[in-house]
Each structure stands twice: as C-alpha cells, then as structure tokens.
N, C-alpha and C. Protein backbone atom coordinates (compact mmCIF):
# COMPACT_ATOMS: atom_id res chain seq x y z
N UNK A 1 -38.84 19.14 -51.06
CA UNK A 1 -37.92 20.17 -51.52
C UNK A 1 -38.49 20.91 -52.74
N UNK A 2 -38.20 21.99 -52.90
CA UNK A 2 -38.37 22.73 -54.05
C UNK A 2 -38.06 22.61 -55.38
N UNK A 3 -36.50 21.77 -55.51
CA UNK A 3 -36.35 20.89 -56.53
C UNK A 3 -36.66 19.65 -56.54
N UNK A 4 -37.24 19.43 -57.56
CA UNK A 4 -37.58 17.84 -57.98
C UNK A 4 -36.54 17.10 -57.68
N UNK A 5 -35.62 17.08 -58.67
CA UNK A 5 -34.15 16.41 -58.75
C UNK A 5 -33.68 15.84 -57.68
N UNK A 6 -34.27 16.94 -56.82
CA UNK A 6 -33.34 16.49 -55.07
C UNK A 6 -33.90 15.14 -54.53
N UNK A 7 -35.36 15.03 -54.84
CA UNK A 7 -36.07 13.85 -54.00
C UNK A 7 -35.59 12.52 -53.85
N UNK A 8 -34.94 12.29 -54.80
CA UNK A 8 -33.88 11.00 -54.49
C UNK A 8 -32.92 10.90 -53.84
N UNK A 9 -31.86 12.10 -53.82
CA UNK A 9 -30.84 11.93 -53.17
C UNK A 9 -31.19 12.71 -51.63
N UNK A 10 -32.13 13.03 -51.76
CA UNK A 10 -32.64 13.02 -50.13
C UNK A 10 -33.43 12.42 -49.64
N UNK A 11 -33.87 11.71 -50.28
CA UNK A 11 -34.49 10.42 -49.50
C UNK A 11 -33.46 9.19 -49.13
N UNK A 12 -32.31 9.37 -49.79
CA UNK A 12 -31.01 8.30 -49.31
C UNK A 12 -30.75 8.95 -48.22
N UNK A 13 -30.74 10.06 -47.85
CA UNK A 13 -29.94 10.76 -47.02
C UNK A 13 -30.70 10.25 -45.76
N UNK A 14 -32.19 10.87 -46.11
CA UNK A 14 -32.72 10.15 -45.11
C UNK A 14 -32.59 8.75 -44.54
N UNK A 15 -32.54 8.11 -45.38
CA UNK A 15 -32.33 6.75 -44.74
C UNK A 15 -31.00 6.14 -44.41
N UNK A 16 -30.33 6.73 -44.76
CA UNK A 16 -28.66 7.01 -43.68
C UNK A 16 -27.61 6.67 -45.19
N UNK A 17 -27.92 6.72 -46.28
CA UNK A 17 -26.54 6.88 -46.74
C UNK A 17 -25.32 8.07 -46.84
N UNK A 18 -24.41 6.58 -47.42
CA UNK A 18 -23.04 7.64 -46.93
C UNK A 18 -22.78 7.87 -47.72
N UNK A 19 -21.88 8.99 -48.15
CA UNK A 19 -20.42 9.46 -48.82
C UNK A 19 -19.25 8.40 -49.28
N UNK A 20 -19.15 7.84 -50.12
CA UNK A 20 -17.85 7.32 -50.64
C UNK A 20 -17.24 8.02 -51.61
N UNK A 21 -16.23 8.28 -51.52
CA UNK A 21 -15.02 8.91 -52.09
C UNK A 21 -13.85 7.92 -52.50
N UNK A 22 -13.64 6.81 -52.03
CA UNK A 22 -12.66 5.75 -52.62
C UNK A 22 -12.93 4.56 -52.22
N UNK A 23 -12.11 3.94 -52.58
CA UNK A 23 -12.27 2.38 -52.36
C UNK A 23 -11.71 2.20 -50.83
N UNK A 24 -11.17 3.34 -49.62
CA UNK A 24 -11.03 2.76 -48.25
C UNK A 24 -12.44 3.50 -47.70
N UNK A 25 -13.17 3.90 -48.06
CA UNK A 25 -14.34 4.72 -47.78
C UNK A 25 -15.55 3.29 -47.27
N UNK A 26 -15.24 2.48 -48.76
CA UNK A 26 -16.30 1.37 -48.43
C UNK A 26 -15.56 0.52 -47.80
N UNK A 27 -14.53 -0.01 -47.73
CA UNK A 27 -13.58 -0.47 -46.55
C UNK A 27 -13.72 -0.61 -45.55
N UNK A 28 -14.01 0.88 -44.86
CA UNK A 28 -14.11 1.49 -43.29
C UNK A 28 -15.78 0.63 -42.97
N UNK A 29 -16.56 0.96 -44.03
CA UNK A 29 -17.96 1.03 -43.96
C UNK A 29 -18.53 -0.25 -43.43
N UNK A 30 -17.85 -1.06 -44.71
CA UNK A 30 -17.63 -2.78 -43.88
C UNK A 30 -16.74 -3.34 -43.44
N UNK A 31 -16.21 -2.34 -42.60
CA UNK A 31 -15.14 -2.73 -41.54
C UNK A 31 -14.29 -4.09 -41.94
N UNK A 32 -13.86 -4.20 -43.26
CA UNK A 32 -12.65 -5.01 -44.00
C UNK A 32 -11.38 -4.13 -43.84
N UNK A 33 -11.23 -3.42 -43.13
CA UNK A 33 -9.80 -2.86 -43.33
C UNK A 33 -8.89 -3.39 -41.47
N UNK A 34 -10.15 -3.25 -41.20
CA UNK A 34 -9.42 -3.76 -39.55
C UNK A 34 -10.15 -5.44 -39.03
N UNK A 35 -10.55 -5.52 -40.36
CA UNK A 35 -10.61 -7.40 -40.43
C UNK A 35 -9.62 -8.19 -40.59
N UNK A 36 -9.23 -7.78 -41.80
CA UNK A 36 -8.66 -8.32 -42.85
C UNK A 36 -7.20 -7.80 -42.78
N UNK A 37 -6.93 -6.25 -42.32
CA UNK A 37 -5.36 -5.79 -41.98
C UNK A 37 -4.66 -5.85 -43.43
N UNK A 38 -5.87 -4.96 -44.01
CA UNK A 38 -5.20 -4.74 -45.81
C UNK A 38 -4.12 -3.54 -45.55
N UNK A 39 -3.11 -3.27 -46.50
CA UNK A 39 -2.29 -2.83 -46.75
C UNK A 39 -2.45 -1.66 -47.35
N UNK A 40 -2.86 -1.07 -47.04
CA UNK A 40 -4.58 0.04 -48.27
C UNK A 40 -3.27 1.36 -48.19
N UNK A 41 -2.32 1.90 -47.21
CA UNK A 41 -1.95 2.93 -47.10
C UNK A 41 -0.86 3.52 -48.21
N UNK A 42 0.69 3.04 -48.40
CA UNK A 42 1.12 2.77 -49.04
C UNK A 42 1.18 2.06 -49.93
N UNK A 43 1.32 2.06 -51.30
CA UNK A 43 2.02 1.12 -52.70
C UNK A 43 3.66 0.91 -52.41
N UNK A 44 3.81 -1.04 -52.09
CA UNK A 44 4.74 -1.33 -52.06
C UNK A 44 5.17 -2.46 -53.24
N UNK A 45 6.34 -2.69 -53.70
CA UNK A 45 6.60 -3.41 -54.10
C UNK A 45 6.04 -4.98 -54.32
N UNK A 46 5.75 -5.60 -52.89
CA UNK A 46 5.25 -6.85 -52.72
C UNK A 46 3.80 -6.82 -53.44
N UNK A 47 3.16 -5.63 -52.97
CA UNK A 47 1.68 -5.36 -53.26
C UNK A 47 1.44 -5.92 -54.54
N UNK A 48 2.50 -4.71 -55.27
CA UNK A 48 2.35 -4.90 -56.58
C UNK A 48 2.65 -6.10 -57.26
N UNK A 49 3.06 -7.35 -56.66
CA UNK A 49 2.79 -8.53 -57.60
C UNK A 49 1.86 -9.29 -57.14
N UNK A 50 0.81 -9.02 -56.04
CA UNK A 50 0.17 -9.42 -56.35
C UNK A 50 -1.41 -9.44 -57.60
N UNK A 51 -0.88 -8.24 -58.34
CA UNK A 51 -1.48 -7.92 -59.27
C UNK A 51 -0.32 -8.17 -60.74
N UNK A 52 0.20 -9.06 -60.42
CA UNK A 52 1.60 -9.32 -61.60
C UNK A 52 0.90 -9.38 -63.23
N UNK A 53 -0.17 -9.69 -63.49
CA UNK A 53 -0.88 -10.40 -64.54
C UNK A 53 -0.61 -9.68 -65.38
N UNK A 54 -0.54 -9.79 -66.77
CA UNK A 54 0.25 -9.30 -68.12
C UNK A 54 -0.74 -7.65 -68.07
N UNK A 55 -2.08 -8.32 -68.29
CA UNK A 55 -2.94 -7.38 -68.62
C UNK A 55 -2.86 -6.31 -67.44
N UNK A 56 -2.87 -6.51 -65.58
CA UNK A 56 -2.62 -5.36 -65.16
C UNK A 56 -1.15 -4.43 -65.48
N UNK A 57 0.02 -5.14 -65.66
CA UNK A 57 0.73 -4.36 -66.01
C UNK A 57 0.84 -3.63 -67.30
N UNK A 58 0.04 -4.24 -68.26
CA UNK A 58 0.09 -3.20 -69.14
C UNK A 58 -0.67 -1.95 -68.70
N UNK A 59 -2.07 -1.86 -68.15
CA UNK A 59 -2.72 -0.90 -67.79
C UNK A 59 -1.90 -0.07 -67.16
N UNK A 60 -1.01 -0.56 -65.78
CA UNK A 60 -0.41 0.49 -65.66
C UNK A 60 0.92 1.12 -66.16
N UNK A 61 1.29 0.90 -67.28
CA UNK A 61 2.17 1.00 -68.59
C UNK A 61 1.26 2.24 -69.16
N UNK A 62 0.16 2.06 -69.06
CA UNK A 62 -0.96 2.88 -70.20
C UNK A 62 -1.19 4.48 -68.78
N UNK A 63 -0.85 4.07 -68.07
CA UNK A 63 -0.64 5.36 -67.04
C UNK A 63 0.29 6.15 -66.96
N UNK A 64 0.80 6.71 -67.91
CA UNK A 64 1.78 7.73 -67.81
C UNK A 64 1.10 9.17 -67.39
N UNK A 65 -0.30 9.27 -67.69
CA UNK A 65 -1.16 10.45 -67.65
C UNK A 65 -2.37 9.83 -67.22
N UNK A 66 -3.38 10.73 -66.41
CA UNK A 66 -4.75 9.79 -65.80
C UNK A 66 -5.42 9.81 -67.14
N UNK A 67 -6.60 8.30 -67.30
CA UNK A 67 -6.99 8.36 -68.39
C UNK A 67 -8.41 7.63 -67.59
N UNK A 68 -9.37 7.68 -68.42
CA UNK A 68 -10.69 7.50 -67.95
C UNK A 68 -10.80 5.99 -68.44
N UNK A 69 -12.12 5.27 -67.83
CA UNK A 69 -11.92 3.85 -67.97
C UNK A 69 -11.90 3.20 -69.54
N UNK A 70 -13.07 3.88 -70.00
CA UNK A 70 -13.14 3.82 -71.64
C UNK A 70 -12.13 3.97 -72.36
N UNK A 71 -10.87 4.81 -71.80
CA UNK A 71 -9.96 5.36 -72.80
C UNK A 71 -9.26 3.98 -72.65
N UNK A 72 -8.87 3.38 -71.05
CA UNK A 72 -8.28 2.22 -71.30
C UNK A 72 -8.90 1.12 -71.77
N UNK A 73 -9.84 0.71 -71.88
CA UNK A 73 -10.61 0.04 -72.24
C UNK A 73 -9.91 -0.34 -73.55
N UNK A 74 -10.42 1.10 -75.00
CA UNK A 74 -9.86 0.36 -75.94
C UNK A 74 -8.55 0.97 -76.07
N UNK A 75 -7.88 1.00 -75.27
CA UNK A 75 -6.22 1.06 -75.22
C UNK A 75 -5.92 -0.67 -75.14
N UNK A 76 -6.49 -1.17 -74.57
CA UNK A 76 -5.95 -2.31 -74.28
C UNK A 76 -6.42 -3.20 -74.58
N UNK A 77 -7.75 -3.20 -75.31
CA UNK A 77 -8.46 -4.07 -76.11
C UNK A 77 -9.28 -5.55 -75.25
N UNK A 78 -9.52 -4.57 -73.92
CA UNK A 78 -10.32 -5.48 -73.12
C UNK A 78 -11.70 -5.11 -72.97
N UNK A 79 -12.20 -6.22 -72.68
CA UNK A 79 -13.38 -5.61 -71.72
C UNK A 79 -14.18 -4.64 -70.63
N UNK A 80 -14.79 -4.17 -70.30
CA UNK A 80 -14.62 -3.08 -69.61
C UNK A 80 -14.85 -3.51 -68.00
N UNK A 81 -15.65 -4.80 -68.24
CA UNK A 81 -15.32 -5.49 -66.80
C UNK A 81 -14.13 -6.11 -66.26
N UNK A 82 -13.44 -6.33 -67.16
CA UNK A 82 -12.61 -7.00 -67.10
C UNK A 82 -11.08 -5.41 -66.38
N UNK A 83 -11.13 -4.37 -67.28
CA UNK A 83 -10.08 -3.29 -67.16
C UNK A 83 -10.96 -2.93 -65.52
N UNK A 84 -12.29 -2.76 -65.71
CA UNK A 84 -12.72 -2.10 -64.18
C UNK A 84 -12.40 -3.13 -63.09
N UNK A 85 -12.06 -4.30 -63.18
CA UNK A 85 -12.00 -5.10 -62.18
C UNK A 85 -10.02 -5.45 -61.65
N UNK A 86 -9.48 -4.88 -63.11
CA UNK A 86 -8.17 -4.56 -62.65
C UNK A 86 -7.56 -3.23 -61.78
N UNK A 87 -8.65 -2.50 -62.37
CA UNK A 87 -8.48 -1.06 -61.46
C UNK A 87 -9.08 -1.17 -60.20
N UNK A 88 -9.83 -2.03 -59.54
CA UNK A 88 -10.62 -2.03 -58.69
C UNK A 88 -8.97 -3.01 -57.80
N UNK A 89 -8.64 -3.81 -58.36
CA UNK A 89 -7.27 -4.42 -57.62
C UNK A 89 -6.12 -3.81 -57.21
N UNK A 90 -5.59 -2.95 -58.59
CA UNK A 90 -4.34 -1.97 -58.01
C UNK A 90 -5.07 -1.04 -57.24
N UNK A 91 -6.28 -0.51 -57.63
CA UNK A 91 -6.52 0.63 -56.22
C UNK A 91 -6.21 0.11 -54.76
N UNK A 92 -7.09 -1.17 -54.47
CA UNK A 92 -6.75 -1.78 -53.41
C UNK A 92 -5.56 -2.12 -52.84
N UNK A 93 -4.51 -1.81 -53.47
CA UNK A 93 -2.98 -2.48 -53.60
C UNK A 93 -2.46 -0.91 -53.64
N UNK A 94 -2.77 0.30 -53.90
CA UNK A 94 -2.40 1.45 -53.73
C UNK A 94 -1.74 1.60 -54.73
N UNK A 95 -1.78 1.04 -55.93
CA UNK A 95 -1.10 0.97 -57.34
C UNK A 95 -1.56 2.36 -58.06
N UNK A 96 -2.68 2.57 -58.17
CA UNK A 96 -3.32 3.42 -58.81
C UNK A 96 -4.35 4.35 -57.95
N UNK A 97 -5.16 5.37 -58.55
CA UNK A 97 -6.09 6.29 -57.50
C UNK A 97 -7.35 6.43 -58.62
N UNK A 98 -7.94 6.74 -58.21
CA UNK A 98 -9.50 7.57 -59.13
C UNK A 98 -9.29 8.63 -58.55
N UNK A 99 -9.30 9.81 -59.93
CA UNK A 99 -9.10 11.38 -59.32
C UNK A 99 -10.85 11.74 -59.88
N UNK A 100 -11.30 11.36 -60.74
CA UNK A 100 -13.00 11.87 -60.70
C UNK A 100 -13.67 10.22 -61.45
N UNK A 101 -14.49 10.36 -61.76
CA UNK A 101 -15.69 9.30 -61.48
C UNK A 101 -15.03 8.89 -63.39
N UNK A 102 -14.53 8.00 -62.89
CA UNK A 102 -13.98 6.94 -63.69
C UNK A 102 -12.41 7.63 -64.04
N UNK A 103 -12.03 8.19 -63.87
CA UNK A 103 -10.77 8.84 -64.37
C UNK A 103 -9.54 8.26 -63.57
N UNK A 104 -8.70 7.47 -63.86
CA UNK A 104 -7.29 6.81 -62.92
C UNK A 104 -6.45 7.39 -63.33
N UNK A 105 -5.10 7.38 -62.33
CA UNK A 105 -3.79 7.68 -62.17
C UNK A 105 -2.66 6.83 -61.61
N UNK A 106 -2.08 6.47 -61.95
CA UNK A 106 -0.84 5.14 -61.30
C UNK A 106 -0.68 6.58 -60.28
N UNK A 107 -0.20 6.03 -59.43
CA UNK A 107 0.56 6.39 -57.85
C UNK A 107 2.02 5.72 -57.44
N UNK A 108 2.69 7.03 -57.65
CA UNK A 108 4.35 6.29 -57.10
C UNK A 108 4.80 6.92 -58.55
C-alpha cells in the first residue's frame, strides 16, 4: 500500500481477521452464545444479581452519564483490572454498553 500505517492492519485482514464491535461480536465468533444459551439480548432483573457485588453496583450508581474506564477507575478507587473486569460482566448481563473504545453507559 501506499501508506505505511496500513501494513498492519492489512496484513490482519489478510489473514482473516474480524471486526468486533461488542462483547456479542466475540460471542458469535466463538460460538458461546448458542453453547452456552447466554442471555446477551435483554437486561433483566435476575441478570442483574448475578453481578450483585458491592463494587459492581456502585459502578453502576457511577452511571448516570457514560464515563470512560479511567474516569471510573478513580471514581471508585479500584483497580483498573479489577473496574474492566466488572464492565466486562454487566456488559455480558446487558447491564451496561461501550459506546466508543473504553467509554460505558448503564442500559435500562
């Protein structure tokens, strides 16, 4: 290619990667959604306890407005593996969304 820049992300291309856009994107990809018969569509009630833990509900307490991971981070005075691995749960649970590359929103 004519741009430099490009040679990486077309050499993935070439070799067949995909597009992910959310957490049912990689789902589909490794076919865990029609394994497993996750609940991925709706945020229901039940869902949501299974994420009951003090610390996810505060996070989504801290969602009144989308906020990026860092912002919750020291909103809540955790770790950042620790806040990314709670967001990585309510997404799955349809609790929350990623609207750009690290940025969340509670849903509902």
């Amino acid at each position: 290619p004519a741009d430099r820049g490009a040679a990486g992300p077309n050499h993935l291309i070439q070799v067949g990667a995909k597009l992910i856009r959310g957490a049912q994107d990689v789902l589909d990809e490794m076919q865990f959604s029609r394994q497993l018969s996750l609940p991925l569509a709706k945020p229901e009630a039940g869902n949501m306890q299974q994420c009951h833990s003090s610390s996810a509900e505060r996070l989504l307490e801290c969602l009144t407005t989308p906020l990026h991971v860092d912002d919750l981070t020291m909103i809540l005075g955790l770790p950042v593996n620790e806040v990314s691995s709670l967001l990585l749960q309510l997404e799955l649970t349809g609790a929350v969304e990623e609207l750009a590359a690290g940025v969340f929103q509670r849903v509902g």
